[in-house]
Protein backbone atom coordinates (compact mmCIF):
# COMPACT_ATOMS: atom_id res chain seq x y z
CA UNK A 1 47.06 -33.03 -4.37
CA UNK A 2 44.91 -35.44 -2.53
CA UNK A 3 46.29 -39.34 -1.66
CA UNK A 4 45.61 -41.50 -4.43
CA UNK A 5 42.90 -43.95 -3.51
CA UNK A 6 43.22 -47.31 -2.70
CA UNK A 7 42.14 -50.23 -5.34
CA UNK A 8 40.88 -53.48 -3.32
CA UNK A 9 39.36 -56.84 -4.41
CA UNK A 10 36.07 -57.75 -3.25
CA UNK A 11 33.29 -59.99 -3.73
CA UNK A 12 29.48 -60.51 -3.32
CA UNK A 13 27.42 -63.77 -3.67
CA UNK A 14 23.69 -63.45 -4.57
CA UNK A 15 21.98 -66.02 -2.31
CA UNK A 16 18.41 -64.79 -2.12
CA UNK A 17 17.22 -62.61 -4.89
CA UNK A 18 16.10 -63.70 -7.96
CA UNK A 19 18.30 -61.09 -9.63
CA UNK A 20 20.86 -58.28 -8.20
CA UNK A 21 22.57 -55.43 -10.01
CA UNK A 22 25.29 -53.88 -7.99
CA UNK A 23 25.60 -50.35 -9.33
CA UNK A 24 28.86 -48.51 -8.58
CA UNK A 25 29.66 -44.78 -8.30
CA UNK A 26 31.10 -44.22 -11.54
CA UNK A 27 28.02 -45.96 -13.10
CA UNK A 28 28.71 -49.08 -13.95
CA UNK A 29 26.65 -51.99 -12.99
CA UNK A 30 26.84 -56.21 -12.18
CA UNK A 31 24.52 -58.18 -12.66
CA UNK A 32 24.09 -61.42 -10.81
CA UNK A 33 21.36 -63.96 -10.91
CA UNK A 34 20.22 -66.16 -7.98
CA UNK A 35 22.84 -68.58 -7.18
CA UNK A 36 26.22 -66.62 -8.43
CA UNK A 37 28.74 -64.84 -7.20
CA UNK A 38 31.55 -62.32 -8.21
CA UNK A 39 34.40 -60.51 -7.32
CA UNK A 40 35.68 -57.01 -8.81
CA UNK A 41 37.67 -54.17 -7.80
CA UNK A 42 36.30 -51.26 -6.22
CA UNK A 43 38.26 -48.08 -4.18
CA UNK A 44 38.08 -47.68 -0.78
CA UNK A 45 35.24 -45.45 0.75
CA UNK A 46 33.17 -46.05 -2.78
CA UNK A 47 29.49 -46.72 -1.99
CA UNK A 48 27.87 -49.51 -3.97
CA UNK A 49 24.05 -49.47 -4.24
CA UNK A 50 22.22 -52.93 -3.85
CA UNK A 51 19.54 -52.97 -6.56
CA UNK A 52 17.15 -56.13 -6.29
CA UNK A 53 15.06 -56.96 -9.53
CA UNK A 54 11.75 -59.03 -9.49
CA UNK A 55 10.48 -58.12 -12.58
CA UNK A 56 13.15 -57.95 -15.86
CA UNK A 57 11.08 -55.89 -17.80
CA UNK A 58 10.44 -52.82 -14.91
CA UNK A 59 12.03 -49.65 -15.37
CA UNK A 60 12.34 -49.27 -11.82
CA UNK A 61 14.27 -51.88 -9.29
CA UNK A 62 13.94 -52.26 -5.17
CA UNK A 63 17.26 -50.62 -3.55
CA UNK A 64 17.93 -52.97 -0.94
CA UNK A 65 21.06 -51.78 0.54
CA UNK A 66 23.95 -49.13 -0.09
CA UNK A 67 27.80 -50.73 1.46
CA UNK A 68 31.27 -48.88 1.17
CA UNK A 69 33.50 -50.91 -0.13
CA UNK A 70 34.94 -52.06 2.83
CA UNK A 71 31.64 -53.76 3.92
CA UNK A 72 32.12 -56.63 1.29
CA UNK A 73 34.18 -59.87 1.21
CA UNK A 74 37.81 -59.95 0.42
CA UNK A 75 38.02 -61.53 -2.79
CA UNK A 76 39.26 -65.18 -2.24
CA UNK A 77 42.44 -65.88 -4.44
């Protein structure tokens, strides 16, 4: 059997886009507007697309970026 994978806590703060969906491997998505931030738990090695949207009503939204896991903020306590 393969190693289990590791569960960390991270976090991402949306700074400059008026909205941001982080969309994870298994599918599911955050959504963050200008100004807020969150932390969640992710897997080590687990890409996590960067979705930027301008327009609410669009079907379609920018991808900005794609980060493992490891490329985000520790989660602060």
């Amino acid at each position: 059997m393969p190693p289990k994978a590791e569960k960390v806590r991270k976090q991402y703060a949306n700074k400059e886009y008026p909205r941001v969906v982080l969309r994870f491997e298994d599918g599911h998505e955050i959504h963050l507007d200008k100004g807020q931030s969150k932390s969640f738990d992710c897997y080590v090695g687990e890409r996590i697309k960067i979705l930027v949207v301008y327009d609410p009503t669009a079907k379609e939204w920018e991808k900005i970026d794609t980060l493992r896991a490891e490329q985000f903020e520790d989660a602060t306590a």
